[in-house]
C-alpha atoms as a PDB file:
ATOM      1  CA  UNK A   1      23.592  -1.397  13.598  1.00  0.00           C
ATOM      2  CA  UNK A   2      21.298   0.990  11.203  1.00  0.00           C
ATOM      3  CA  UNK A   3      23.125   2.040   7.992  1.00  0.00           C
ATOM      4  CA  UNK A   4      20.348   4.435   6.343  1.00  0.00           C
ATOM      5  CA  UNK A   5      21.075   4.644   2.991  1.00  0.00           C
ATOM      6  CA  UNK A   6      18.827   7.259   0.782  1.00  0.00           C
ATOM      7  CA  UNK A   7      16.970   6.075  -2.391  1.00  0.00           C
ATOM      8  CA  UNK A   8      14.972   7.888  -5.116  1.00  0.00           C
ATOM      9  CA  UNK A   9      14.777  10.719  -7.502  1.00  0.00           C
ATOM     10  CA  UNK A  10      13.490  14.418  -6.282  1.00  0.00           C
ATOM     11  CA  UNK A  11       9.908  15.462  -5.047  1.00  0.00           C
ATOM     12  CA  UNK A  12      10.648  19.088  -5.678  1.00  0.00           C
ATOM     13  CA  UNK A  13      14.508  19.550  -7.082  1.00  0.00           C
ATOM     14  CA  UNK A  14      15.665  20.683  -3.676  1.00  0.00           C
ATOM     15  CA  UNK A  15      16.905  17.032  -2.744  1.00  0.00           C
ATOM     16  CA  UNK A  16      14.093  15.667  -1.024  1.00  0.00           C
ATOM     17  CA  UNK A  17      13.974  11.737  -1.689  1.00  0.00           C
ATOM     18  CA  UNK A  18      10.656  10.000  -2.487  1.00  0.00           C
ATOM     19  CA  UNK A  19      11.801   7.273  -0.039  1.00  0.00           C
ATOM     20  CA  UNK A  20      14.515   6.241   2.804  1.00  0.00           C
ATOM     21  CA  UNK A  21      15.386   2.861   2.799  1.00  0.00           C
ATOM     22  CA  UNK A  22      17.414   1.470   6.183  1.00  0.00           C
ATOM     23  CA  UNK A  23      18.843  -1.830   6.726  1.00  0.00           C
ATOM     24  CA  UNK A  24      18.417  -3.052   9.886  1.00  0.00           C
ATOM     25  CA  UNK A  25      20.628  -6.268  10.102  1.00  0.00           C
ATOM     26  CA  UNK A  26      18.425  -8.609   7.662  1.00  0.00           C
ATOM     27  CA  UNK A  27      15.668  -6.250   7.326  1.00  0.00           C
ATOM     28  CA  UNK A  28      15.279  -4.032   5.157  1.00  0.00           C
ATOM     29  CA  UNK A  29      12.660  -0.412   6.220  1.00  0.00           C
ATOM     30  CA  UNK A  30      11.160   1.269   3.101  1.00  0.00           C
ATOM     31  CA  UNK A  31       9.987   4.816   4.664  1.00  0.00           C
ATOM     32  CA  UNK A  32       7.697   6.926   2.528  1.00  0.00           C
ATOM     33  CA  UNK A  33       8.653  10.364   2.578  1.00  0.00           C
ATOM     34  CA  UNK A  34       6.624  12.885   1.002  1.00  0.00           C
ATOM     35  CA  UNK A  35       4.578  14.210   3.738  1.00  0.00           C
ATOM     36  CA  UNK A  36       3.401  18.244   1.921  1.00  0.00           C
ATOM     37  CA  UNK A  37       1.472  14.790  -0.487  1.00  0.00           C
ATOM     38  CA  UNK A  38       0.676  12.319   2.807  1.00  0.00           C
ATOM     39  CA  UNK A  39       2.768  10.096   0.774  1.00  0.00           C
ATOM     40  CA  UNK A  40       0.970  10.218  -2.376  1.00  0.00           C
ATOM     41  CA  UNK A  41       2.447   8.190  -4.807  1.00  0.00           C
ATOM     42  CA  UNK A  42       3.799   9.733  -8.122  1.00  0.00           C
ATOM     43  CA  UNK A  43       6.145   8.019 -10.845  1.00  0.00           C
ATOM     44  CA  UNK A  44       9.297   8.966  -8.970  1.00  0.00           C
ATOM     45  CA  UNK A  45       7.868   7.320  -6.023  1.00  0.00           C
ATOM     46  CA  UNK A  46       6.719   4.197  -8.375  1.00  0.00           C
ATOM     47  CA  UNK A  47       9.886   3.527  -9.191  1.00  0.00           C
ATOM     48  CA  UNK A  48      11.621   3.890  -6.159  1.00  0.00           C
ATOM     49  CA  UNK A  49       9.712   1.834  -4.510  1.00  0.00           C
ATOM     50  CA  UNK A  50       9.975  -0.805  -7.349  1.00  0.00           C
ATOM     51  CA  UNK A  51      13.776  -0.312  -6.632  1.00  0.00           C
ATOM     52  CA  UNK A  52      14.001  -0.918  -2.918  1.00  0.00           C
ATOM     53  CA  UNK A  53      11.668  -3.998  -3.362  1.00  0.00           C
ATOM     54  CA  UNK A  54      13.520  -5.735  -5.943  1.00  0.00           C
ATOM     55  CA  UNK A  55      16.692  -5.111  -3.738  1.00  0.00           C
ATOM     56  CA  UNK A  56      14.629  -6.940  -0.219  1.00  0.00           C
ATOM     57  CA  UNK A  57      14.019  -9.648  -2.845  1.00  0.00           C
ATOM     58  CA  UNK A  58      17.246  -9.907  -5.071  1.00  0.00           C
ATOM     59  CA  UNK A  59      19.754  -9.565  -1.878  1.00  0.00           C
ATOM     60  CA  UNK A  60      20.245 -12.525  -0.123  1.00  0.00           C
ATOM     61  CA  UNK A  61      21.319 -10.827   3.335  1.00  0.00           C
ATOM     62  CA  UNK A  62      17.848  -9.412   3.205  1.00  0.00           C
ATOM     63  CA  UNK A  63      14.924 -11.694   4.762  1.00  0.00           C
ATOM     64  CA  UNK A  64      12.202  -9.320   5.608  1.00  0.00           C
ATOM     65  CA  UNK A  65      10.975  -6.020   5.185  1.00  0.00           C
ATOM     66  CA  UNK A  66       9.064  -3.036   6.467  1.00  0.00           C
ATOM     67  CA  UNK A  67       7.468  -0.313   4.326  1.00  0.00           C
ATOM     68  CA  UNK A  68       5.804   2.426   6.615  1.00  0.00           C
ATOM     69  CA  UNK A  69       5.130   6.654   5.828  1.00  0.00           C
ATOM     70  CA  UNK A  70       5.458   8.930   8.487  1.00  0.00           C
ATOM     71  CA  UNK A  71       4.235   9.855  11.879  1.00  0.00           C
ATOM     72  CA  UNK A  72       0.626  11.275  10.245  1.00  0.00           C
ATOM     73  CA  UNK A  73       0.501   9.328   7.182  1.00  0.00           C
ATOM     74  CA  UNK A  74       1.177   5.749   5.634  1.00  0.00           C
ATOM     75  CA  UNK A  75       0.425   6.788   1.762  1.00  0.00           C
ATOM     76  CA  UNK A  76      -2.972   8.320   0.804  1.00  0.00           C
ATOM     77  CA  UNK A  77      -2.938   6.568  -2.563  1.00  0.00           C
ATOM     78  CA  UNK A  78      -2.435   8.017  -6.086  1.00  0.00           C
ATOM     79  CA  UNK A  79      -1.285  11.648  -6.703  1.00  0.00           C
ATOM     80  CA  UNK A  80      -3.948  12.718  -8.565  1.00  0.00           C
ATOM     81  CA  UNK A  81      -2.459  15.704  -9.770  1.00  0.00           C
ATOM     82  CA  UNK A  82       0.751  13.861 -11.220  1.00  0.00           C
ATOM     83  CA  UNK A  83      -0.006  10.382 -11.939  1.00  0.00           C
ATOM     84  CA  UNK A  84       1.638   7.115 -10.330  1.00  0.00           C
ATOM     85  CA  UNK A  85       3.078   6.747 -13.814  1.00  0.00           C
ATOM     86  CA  UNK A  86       3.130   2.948 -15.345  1.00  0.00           C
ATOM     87  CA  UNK A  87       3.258  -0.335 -13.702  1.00  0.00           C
ATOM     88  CA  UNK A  88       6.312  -1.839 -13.292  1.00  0.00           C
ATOM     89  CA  UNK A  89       7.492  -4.921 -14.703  1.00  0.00           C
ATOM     90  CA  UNK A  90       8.219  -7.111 -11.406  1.00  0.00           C
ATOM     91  CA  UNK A  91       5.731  -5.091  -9.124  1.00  0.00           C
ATOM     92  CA  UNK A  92       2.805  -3.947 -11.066  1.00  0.00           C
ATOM     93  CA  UNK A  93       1.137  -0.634 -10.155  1.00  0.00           C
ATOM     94  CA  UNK A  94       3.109   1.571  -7.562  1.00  0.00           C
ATOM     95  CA  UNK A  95       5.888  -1.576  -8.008  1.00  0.00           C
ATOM     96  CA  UNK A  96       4.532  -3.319  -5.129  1.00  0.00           C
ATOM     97  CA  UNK A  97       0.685  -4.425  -5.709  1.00  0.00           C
ATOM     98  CA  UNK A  98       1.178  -7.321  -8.372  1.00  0.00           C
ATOM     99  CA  UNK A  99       4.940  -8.796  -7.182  1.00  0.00           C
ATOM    100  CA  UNK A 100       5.821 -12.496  -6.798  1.00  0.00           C
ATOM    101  CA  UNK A 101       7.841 -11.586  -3.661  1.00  0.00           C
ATOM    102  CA  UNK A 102      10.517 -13.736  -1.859  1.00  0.00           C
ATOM    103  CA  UNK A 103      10.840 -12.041   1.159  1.00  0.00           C
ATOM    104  CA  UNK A 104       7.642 -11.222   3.576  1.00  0.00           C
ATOM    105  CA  UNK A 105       7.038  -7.810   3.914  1.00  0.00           C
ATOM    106  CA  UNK A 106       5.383  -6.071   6.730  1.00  0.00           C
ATOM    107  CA  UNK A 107       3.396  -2.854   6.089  1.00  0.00           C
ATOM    108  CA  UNK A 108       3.475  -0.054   9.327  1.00  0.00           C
ATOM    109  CA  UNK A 109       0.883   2.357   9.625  1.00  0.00           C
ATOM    110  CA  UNK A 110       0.547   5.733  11.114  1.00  0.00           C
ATOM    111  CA  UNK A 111      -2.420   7.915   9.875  1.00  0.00           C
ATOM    112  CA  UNK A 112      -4.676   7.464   6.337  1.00  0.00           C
ATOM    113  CA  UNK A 113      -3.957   4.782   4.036  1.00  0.00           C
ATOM    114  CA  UNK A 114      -6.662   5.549   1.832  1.00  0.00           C
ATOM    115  CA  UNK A 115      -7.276   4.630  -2.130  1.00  0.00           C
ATOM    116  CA  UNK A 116      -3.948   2.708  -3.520  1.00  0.00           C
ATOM    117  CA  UNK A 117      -2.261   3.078   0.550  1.00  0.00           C
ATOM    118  CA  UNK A 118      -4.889   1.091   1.272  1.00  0.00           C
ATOM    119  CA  UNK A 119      -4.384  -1.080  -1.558  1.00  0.00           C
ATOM    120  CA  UNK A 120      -0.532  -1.402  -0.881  1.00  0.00           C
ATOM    121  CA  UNK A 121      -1.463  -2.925   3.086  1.00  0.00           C
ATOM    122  CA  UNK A 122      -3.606  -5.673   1.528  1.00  0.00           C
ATOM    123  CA  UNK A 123      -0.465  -6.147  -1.103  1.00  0.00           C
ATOM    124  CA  UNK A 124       1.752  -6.330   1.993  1.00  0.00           C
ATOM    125  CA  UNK A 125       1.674  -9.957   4.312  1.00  0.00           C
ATOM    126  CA  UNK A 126       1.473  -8.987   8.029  1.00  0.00           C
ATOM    127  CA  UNK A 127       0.577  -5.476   9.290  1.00  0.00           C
ATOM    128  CA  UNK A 128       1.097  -3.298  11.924  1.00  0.00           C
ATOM    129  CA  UNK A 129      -0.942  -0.061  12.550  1.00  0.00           C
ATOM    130  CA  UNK A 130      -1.273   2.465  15.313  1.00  0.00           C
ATOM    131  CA  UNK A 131      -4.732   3.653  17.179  1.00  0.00           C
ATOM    132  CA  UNK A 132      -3.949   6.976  14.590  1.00  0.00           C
ATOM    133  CA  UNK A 133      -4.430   4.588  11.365  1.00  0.00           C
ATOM    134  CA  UNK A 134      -7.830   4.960   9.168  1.00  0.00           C
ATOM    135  CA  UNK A 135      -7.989   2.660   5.940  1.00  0.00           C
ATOM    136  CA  UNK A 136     -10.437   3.487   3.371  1.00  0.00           C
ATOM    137  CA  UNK A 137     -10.902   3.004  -0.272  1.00  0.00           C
ATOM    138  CA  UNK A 138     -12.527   6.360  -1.171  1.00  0.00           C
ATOM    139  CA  UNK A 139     -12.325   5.973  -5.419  1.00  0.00           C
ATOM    140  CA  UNK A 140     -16.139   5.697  -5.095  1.00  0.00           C
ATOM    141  CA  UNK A 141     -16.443   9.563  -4.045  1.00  0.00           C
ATOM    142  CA  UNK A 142     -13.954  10.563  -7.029  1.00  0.00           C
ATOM    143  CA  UNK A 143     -15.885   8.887  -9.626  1.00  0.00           C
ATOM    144  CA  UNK A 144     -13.413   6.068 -10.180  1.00  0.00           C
ATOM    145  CA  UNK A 145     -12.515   2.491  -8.827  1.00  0.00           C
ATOM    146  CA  UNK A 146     -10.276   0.836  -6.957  1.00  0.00           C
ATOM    147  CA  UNK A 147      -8.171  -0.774  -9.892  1.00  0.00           C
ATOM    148  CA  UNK A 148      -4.556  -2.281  -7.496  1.00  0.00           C
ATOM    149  CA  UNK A 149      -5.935  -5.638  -6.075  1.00  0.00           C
ATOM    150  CA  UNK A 150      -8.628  -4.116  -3.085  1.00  0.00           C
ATOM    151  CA  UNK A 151     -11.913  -5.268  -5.411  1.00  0.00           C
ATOM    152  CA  UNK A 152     -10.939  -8.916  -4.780  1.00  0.00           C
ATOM    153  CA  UNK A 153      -8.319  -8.933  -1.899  1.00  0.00           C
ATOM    154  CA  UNK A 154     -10.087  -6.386   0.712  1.00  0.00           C
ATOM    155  CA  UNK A 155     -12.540  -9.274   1.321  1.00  0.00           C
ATOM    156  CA  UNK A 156      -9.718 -11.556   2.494  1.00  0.00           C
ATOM    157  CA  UNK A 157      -8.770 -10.471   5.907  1.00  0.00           C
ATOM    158  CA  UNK A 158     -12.143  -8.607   6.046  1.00  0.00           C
ATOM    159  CA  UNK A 159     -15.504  -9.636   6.396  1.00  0.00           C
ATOM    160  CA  UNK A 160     -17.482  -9.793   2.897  1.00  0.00           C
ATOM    161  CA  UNK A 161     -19.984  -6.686   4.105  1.00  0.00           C
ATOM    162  CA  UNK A 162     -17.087  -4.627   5.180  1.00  0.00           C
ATOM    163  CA  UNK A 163     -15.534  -4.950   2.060  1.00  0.00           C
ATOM    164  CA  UNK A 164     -18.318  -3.728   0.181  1.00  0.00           C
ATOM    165  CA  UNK A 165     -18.967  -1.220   2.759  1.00  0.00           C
ATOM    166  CA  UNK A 166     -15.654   0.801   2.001  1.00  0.00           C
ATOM    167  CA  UNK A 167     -15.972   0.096  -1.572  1.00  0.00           C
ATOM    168  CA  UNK A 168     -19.319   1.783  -1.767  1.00  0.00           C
ATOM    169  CA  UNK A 169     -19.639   4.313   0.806  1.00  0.00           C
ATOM    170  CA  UNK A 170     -15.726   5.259   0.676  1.00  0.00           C
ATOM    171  CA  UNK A 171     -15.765   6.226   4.719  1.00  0.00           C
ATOM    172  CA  UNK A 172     -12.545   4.845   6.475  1.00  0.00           C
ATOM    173  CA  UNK A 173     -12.060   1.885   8.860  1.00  0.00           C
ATOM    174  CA  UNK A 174     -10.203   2.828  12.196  1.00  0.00           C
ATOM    175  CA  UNK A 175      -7.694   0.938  13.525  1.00  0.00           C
ATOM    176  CA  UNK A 176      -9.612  -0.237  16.391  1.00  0.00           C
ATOM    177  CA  UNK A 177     -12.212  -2.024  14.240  1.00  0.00           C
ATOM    178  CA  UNK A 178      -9.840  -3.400  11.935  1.00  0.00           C
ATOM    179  CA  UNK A 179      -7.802  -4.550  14.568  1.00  0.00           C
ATOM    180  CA  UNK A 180     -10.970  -6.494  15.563  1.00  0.00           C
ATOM    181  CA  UNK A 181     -11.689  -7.749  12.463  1.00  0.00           C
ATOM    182  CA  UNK A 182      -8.282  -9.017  11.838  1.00  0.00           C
ATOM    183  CA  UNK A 183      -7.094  -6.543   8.828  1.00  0.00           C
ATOM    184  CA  UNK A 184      -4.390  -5.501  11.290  1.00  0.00           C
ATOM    185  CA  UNK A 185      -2.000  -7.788  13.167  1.00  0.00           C
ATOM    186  CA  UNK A 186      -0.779  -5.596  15.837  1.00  0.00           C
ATOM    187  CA  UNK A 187      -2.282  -2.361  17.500  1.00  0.00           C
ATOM    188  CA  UNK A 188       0.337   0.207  18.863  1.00  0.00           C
ATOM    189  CA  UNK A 189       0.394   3.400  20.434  1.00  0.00           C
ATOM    190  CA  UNK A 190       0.882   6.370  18.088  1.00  0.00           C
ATOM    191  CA  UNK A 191       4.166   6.968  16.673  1.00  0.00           C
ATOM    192  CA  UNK A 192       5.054   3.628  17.240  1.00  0.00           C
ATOM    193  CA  UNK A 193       4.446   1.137  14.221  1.00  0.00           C
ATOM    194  CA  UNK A 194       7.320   1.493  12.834  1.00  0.00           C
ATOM    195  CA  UNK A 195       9.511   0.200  16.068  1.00  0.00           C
ATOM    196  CA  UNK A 196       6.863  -3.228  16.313  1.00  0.00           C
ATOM    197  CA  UNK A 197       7.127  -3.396  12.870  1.00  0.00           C
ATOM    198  CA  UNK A 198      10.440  -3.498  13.449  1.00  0.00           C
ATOM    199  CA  UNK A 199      10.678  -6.083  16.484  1.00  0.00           C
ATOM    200  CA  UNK A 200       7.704  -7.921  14.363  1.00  0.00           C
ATOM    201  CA  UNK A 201      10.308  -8.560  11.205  1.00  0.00           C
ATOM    202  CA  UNK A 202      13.427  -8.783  13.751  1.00  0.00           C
ATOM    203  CA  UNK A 203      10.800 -12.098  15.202  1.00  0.00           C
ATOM    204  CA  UNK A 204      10.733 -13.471  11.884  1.00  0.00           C
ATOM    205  CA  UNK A 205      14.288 -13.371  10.967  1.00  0.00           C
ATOM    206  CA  UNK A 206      15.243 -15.297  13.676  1.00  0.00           C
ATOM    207  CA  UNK A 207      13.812 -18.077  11.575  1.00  0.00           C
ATOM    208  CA  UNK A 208      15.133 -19.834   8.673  1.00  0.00           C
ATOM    209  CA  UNK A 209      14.788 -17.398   5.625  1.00  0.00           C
ATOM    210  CA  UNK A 210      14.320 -20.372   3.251  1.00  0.00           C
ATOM    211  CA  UNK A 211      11.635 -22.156   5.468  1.00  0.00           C
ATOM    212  CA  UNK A 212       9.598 -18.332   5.885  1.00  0.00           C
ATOM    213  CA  UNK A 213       9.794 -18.131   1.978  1.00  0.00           C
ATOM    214  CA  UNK A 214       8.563 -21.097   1.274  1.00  0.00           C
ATOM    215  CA  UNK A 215       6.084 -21.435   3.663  1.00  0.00           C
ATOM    216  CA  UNK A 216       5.076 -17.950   2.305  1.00  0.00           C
ATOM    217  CA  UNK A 217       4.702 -18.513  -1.168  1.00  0.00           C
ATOM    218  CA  UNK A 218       3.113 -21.604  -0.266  1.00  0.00           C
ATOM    219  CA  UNK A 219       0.501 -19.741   1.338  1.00  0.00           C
ATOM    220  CA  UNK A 220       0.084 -16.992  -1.661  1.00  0.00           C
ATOM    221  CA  UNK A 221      -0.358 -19.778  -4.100  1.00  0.00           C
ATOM    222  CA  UNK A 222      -3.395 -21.210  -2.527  1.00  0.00           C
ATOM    223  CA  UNK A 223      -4.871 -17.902  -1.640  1.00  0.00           C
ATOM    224  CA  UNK A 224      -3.999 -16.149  -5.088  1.00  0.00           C
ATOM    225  CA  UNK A 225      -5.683 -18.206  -6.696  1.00  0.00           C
ATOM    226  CA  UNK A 226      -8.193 -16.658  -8.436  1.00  0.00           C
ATOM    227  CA  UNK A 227      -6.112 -13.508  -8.610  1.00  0.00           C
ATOM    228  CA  UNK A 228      -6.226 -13.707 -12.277  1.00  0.00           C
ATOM    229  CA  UNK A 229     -10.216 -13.218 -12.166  1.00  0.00           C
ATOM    230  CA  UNK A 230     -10.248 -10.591  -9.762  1.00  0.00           C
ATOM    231  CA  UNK A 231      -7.758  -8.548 -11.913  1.00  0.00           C
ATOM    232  CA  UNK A 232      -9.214  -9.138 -15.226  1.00  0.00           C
ATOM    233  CA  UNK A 233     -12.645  -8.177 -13.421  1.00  0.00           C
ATOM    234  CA  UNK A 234     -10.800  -5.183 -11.851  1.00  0.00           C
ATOM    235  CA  UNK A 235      -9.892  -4.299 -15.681  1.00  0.00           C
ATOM    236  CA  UNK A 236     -13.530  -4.617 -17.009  1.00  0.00           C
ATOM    237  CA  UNK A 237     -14.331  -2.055 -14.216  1.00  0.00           C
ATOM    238  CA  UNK A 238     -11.299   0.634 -14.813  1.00  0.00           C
ATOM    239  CA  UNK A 239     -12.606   0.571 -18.608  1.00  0.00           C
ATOM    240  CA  UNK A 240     -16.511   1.126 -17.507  1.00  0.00           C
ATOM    241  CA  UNK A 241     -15.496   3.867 -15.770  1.00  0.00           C
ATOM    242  CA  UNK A 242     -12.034   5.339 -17.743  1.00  0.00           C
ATOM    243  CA  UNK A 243     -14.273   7.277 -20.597  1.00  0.00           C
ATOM    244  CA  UNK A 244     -16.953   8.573 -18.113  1.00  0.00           C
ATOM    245  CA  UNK A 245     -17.857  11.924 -17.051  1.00  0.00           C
ATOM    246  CA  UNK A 246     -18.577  10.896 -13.797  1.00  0.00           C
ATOM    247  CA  UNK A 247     -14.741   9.883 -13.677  1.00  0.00           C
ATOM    248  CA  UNK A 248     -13.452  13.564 -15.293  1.00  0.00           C
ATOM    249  CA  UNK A 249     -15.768  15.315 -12.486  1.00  0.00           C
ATOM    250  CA  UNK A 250     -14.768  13.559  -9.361  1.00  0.00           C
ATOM    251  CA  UNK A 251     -11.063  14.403  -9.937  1.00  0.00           C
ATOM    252  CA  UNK A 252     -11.758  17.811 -11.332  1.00  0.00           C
ATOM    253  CA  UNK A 253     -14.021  18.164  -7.918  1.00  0.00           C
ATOM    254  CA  UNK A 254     -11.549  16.946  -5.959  1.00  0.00           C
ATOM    255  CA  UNK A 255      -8.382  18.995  -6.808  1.00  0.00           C
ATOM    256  CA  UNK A 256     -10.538  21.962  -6.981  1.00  0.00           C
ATOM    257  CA  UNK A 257     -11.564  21.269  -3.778  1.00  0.00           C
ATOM    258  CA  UNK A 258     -15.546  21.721  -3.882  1.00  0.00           C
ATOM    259  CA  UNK A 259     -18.248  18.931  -4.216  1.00  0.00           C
ATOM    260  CA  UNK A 260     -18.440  16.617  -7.286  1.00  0.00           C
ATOM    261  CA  UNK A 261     -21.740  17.400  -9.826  1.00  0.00           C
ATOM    262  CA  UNK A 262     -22.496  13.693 -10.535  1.00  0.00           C
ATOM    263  CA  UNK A 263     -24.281  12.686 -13.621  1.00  0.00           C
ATOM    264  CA  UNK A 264     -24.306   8.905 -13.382  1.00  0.00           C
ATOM    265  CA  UNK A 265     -22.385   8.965 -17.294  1.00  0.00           C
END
């Protein structure tokens, strides 16, 4: 049985939430929902997303969870206009990217999940995407850098060239190929990840919860390892590029909507 139950403050005043959140016997779905934004996340959405995850970890009728968007987008990354306001104190930017989380969680993907979307898959443990899903880090074409985990953790489940690939070029991986290259766990029709993400956590809970968290957190010790590194390398690079003009252009360029002047300063 599905009891939706509604979480987060107003997008626009008129009582649209940031997110949904539905349990789903012990799984708990985080859904996305500003779609006029493709999901963009602002501080309202930060923190509501830092609430729903500390609830999949705190509750202990809660083993697994599924964070998806909507049918034509999975989160295209920081609202650039707004801000994603401050990192949270269990989750880190957007509340999800730096957590020490008990419970696997399963990202589902329909359309772009570009930027810090992108960023919140690799944060996530298993995913599902449909053939509609792109992935793409495009910070690079904005004059800035990816700064929530992908510098160091986008070469995990992808090949080292790929990684640099979307880091420097900032064109989009389809599903297809990062099905094949293992980035993606499952490949679904369109309109469909959230169901197998769905059946996908329903498989896992019919395991011990105990013996999937463990083994879990296991598993992110040894490959977390040098997490440390890659974020204080990930800081030296925000700085290099927080003062520049290169940085102040490529957002100016790209909510005026016209092609970036670079100056390489």
């Amino acid at each position: 049985m599905t009891d939706p139950v509604v979480t987060g403050a107003d997008v626009t005043g008129e009582g649209q939430p940031r997110i949904e959140t539905e349990r789903h016997g012990h799984v708990l779905l985080v859904r996305m929902t500003r779609p006029d934004k493709r999901n963009a996340v602002d501080a309202g959405m930060t923190a509501a997303l830092d609430e729903a995850l500390n609830l999949l970890d705190d509750d202990p009728d809660l083993w697994c969870g599924v964070l998806a968007g909507d049918a034509t987008a999975f989160c295209a990354g920081t609202d650039l206009a707004a801000g994603s306001g401050g990192p949270t104190p269990r989750g880190g930017n957007y509340g999800v990217v730096r957590r020490d989380r008990r419970r696997p969680l399963i990202a589902a993907v329909e359309g772009v999940a570009y930027g810090g979307g992108f960023e919140i898959v690799l944060a996530c443990d298993l995913v599902v995407a449909s053939s509609t899903a792109r992935f793409g880090l495009p910070e690079v074409a904005r004059g800035l850098v990816a700064n929530c985990g992908a510098l160091f953790r986008a070469p995990r489940p992808l090949p080292l060239n790929v990684a640099k690939q979307l880091l420097v070029t900032g064109r989009p991986l389809d599903a297809s190929r990062a099905y094949a290259l293992g980035l993606v766990n499952e490949l679904v029709e369109p309109g469909r990840a959230e169901q197998a993400a769905l059946e996908l956590a329903r498989q896992v809970c019919e395991n011990s919860p105990l013996a999937v968290s463990v083994s879990l957190r296991a598993l992110e010790r040894v490959v977390s390892e040098a997490d440390e590194r890659g974020w204080a390398a990930t800081d030296i690079a925000s700085a290099a590029i927080e003062q520049s003009a290169d940085r102040a252009e490529g957002v100016a360029a790209f909510l005026e909507k016209r092609e970036p002047r670079w100056t390489g300063r």
